[in-house]
N, C-alpha and C. Protein backbone atom coordinates (compact mmCIF):
# COMPACT_ATOMS: atom_id res chain seq x y z
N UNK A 1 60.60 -184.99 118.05
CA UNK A 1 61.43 -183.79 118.12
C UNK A 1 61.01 -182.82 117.03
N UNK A 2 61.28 -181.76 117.02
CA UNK A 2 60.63 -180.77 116.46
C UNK A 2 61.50 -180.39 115.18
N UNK A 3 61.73 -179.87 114.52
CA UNK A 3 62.35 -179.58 113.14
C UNK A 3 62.04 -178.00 112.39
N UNK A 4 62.87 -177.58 112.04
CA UNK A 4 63.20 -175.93 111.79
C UNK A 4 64.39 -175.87 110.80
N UNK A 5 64.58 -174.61 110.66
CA UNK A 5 65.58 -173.81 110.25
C UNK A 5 66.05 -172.74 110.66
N UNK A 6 67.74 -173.02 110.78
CA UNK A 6 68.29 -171.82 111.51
C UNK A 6 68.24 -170.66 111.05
N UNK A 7 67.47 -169.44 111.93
CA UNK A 7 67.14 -167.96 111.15
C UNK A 7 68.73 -167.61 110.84
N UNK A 8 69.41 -167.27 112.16
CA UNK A 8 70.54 -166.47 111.79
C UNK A 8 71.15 -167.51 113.13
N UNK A 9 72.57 -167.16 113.20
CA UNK A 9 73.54 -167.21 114.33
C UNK A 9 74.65 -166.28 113.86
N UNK A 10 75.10 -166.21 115.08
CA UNK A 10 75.93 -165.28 115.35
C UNK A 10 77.18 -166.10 116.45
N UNK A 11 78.49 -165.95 115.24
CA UNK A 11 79.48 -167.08 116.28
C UNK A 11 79.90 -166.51 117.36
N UNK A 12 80.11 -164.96 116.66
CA UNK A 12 81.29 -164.33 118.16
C UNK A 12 80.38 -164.29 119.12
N UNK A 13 78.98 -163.94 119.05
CA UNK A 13 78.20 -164.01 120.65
C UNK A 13 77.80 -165.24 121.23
N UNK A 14 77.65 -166.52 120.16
CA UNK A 14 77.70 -167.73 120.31
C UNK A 14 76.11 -167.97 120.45
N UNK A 15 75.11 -167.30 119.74
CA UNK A 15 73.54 -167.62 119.52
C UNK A 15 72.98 -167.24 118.83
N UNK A 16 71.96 -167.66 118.13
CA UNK A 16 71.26 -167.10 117.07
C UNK A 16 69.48 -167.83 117.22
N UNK A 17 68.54 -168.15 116.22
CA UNK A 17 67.25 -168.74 116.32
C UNK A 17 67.30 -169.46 115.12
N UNK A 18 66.50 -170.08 115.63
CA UNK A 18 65.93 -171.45 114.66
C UNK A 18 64.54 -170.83 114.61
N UNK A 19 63.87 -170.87 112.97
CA UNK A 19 62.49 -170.92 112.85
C UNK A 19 61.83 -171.81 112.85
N UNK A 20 61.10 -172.57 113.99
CA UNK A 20 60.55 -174.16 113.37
C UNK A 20 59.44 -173.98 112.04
N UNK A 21 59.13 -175.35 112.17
CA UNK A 21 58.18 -175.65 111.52
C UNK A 21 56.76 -175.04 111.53
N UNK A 22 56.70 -175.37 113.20
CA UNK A 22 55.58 -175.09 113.19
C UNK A 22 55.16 -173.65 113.21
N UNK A 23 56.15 -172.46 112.92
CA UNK A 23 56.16 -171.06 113.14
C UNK A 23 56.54 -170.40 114.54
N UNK A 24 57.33 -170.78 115.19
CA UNK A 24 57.75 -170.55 116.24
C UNK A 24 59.25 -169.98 116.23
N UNK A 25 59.70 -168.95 116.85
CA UNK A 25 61.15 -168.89 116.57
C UNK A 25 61.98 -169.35 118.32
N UNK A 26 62.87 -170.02 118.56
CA UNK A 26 63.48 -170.93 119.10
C UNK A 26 64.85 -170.82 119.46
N UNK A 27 65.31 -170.13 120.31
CA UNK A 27 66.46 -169.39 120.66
C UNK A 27 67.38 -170.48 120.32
N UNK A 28 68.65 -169.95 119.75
CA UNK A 28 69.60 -171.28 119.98
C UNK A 28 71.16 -170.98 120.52
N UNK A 29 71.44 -171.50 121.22
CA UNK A 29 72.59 -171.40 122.10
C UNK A 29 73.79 -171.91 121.31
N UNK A 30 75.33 -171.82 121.38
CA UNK A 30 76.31 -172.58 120.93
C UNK A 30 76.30 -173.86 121.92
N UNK A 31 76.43 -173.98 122.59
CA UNK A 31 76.27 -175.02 123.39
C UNK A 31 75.16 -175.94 123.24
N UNK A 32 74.51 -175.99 122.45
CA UNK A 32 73.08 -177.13 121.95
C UNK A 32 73.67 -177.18 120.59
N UNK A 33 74.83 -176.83 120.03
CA UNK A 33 75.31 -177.60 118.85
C UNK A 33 76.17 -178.99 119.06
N UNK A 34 75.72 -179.81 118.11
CA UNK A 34 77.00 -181.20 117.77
C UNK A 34 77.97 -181.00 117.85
N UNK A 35 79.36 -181.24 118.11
CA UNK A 35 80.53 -181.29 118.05
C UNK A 35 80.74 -181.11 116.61
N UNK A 36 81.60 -180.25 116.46
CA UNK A 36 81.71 -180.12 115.20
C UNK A 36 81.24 -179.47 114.10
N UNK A 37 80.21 -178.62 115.05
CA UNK A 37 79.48 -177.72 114.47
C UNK A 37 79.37 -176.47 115.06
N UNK A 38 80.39 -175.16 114.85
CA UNK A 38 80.43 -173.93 115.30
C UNK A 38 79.48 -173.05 114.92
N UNK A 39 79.34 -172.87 113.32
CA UNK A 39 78.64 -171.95 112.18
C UNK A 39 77.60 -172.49 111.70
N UNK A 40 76.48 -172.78 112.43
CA UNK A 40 75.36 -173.33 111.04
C UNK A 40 75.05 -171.98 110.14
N UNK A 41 74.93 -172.06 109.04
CA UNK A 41 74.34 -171.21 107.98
C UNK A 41 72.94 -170.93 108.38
N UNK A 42 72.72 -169.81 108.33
CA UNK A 42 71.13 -169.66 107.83
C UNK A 42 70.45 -170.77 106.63
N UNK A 43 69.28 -170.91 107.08
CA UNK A 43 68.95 -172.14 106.00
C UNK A 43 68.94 -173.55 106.07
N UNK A 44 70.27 -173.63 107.22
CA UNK A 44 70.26 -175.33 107.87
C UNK A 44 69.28 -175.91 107.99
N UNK A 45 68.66 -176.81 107.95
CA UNK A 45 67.93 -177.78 108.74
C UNK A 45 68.23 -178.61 109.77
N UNK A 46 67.27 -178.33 110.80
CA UNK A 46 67.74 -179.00 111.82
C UNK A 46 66.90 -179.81 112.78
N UNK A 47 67.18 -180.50 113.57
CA UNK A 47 65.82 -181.47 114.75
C UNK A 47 66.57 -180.88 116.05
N UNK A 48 65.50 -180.76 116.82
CA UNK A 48 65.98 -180.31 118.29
C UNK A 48 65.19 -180.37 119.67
N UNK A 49 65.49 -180.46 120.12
CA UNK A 49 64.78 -180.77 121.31
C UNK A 49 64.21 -179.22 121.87
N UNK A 50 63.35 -179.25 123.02
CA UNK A 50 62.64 -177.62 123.61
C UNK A 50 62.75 -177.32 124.98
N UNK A 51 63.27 -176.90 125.25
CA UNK A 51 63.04 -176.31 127.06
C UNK A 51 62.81 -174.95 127.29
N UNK A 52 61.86 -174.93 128.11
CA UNK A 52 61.49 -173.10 128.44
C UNK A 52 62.94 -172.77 129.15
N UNK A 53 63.45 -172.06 128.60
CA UNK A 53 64.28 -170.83 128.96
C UNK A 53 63.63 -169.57 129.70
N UNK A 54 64.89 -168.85 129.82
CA UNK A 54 64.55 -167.84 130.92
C UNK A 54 63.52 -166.32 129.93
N UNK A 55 63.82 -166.76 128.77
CA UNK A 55 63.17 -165.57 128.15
C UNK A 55 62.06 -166.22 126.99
N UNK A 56 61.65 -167.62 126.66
CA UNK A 56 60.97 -168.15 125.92
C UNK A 56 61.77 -169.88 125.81
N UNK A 57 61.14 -170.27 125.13
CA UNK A 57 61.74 -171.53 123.99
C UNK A 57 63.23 -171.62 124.02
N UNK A 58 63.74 -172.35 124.30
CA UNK A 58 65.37 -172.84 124.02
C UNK A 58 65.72 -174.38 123.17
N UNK A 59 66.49 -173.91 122.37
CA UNK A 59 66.98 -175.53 121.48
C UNK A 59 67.91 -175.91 122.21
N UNK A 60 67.32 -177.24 122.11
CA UNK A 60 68.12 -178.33 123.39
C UNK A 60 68.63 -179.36 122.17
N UNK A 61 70.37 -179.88 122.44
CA UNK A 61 70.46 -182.03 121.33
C UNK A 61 69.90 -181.21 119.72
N UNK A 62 70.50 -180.18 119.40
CA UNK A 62 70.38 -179.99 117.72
C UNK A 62 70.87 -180.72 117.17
N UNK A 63 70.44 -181.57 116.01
CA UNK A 63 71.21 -182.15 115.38
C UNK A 63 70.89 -181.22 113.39
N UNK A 64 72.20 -181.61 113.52
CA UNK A 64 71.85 -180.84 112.11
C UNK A 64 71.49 -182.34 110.70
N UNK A 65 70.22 -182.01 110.84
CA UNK A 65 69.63 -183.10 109.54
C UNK A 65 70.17 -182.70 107.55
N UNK A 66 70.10 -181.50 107.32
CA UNK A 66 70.50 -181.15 105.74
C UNK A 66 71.19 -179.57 105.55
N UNK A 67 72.34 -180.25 105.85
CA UNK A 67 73.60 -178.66 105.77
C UNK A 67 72.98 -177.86 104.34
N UNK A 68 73.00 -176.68 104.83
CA UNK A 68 72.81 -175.93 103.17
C UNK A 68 74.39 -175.99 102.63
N UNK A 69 74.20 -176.46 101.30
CA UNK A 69 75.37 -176.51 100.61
C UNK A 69 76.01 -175.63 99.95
N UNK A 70 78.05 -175.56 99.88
CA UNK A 70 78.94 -174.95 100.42
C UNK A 70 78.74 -174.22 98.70
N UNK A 71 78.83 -172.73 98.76
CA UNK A 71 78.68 -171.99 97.30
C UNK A 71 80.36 -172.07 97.06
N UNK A 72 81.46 -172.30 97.71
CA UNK A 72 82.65 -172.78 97.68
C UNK A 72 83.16 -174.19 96.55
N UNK A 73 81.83 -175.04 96.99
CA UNK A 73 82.17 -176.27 96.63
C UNK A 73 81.32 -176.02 95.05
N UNK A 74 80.12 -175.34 95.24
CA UNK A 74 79.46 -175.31 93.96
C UNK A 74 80.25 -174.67 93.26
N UNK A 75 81.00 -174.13 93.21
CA UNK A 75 81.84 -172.84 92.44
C UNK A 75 83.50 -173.45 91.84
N UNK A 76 83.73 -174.61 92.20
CA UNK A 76 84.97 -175.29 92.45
C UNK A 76 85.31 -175.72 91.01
N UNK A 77 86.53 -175.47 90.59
CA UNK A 77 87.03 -175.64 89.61
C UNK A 77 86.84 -176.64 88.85
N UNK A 78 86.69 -177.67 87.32
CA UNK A 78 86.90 -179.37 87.54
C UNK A 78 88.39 -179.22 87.63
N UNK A 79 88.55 -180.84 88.09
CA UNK A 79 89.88 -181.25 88.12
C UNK A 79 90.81 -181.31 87.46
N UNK A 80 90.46 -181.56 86.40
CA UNK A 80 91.38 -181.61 85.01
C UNK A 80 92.19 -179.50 84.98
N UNK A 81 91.36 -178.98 85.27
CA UNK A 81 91.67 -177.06 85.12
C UNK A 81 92.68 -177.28 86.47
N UNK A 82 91.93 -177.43 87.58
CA UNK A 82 93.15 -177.97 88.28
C UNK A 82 94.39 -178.19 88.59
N UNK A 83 94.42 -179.45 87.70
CA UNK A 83 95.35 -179.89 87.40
C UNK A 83 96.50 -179.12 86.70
N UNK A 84 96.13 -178.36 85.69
CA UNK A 84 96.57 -177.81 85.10
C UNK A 84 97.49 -176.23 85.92
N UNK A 85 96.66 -175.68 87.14
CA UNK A 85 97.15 -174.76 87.60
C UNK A 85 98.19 -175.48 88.27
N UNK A 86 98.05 -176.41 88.60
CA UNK A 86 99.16 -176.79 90.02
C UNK A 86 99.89 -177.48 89.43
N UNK A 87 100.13 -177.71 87.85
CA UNK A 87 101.24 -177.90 87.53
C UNK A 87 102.37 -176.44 87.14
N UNK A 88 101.42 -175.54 86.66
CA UNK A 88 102.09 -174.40 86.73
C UNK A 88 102.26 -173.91 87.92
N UNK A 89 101.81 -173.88 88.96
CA UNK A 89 102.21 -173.12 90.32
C UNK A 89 103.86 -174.20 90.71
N UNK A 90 103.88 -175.66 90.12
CA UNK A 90 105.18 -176.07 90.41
C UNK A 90 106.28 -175.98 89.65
N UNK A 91 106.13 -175.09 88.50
CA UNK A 91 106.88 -174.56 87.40
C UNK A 91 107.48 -173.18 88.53
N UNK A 92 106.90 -172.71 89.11
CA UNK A 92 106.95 -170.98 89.73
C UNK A 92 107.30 -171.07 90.77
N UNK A 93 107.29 -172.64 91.38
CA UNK A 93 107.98 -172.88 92.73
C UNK A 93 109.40 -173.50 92.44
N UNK A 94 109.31 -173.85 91.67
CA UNK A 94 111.14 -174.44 91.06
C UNK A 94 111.83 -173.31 90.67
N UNK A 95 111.51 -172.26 90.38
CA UNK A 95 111.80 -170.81 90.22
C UNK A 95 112.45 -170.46 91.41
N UNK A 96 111.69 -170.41 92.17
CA UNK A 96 111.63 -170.08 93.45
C UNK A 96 112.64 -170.37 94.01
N UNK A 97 112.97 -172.17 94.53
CA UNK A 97 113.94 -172.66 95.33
C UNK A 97 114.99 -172.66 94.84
N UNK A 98 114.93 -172.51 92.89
CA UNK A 98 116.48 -172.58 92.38
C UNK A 98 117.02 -171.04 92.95
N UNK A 99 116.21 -169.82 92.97
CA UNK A 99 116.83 -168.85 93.51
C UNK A 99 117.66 -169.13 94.87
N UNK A 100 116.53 -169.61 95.75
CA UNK A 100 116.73 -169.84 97.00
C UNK A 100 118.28 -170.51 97.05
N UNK A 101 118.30 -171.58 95.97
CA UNK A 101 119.86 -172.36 96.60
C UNK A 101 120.77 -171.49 95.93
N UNK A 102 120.77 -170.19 95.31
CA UNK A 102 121.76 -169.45 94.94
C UNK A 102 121.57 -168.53 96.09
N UNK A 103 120.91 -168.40 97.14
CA UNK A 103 121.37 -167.83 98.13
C UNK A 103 120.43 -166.11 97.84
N UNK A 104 119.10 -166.44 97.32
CA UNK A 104 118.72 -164.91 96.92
C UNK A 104 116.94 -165.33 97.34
N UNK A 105 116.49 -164.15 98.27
CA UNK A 105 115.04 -164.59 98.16
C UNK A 105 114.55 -163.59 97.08
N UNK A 106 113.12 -163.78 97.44
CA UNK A 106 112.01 -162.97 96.66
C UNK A 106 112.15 -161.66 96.89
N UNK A 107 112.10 -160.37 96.29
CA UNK A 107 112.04 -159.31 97.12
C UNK A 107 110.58 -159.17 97.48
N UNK A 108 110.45 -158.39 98.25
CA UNK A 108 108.63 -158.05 98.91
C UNK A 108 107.57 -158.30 98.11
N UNK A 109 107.86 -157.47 96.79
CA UNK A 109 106.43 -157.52 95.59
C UNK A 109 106.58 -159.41 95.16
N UNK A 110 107.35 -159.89 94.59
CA UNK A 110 107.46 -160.87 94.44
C UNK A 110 107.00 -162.02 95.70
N UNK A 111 107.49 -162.11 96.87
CA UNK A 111 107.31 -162.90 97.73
C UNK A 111 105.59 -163.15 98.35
N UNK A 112 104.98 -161.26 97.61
CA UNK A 112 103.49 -161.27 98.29
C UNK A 112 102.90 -161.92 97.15
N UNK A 113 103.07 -161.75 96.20
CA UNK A 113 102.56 -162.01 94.87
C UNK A 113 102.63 -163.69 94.91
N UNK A 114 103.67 -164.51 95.13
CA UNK A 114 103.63 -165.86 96.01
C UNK A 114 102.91 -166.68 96.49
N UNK A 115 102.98 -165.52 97.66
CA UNK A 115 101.81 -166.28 98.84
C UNK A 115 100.66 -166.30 98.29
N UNK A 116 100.29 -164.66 97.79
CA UNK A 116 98.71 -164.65 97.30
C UNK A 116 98.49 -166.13 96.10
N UNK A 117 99.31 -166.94 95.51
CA UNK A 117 99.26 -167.42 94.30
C UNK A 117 98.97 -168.77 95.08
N UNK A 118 99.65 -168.47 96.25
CA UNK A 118 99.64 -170.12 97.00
C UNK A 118 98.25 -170.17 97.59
N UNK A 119 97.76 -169.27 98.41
CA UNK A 119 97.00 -169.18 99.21
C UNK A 119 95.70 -169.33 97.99
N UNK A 120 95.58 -168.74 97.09
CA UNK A 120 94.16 -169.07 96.02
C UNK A 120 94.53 -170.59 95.41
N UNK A 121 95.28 -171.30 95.52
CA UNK A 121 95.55 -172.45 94.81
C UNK A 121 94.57 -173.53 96.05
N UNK A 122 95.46 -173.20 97.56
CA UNK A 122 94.97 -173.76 98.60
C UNK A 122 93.08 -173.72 98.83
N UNK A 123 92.91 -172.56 98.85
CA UNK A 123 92.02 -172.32 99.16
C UNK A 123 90.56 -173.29 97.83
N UNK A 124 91.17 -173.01 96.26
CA UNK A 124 90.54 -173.43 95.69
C UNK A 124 90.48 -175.38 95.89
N UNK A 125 91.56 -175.99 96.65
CA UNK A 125 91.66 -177.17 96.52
C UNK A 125 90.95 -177.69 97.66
N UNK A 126 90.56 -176.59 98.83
CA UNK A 126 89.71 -177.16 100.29
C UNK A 126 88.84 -177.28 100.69
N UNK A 127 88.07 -178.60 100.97
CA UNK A 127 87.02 -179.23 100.73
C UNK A 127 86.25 -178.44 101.37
């Protein structure tokens, strides 16, 4: 089987190319991806099978051999810093619900200010 890297894809149209190895570029369909695999990155590595298509080369059974790795995960806090935020984000949520059982929410600026605090906590903790 032949072996490449994905040039580009494109999810919302659902195709993009693979550059092989051997210098060939290699149409690739969403539908010749693994389960579980919507988005390859540019850069992937991958093995795939070949069938002439209607306009050249088509990737057939991609399997993705070496994901390019997540600048998310490289960028990720240590644990111990961590730790440390999400004990303060549960200092600011006890805030929160003691209002709540007096019967008072957040007003708007406060409630967005919240979410945004929750949503970067989440986001920094997902694999």
């Amino acid at each position: 089987m032949p072996t490449g890297k994905v040039k580009w894809f494109d999810t919302e149209r659902g195709f993009g190319f693979i550059a092989s190895d051997e210098g060939d570029e290699v149409f690739l369909h969403a539908s010749a991806l693994p389960a579980g695999v919507t988005a390859p990155k540019p850069g992937t590595k991958v093995d795939f099978g070949v069938a002439d298509g209607r306009r050249g080369p088509q990737a057939l059974s991609v399997k993705v051999l070496d994901p390019i790795p997540s600048v998310a995960k490289a960028a990720r806090k240590p644990a111990e810093d961590m730790a440390v935020i999400v004990e303060d984000l549960i200092k600011v949520l006890d805030r929160v619900g003691n209002d709540l059982r007096r019967g008072r929410y957040p007003d708007k600026a406060q409630g967005e200010k919240y979410a945004s605090l929750l949503r970067a906590v989440a986001d920094s903790l997902e694999v």
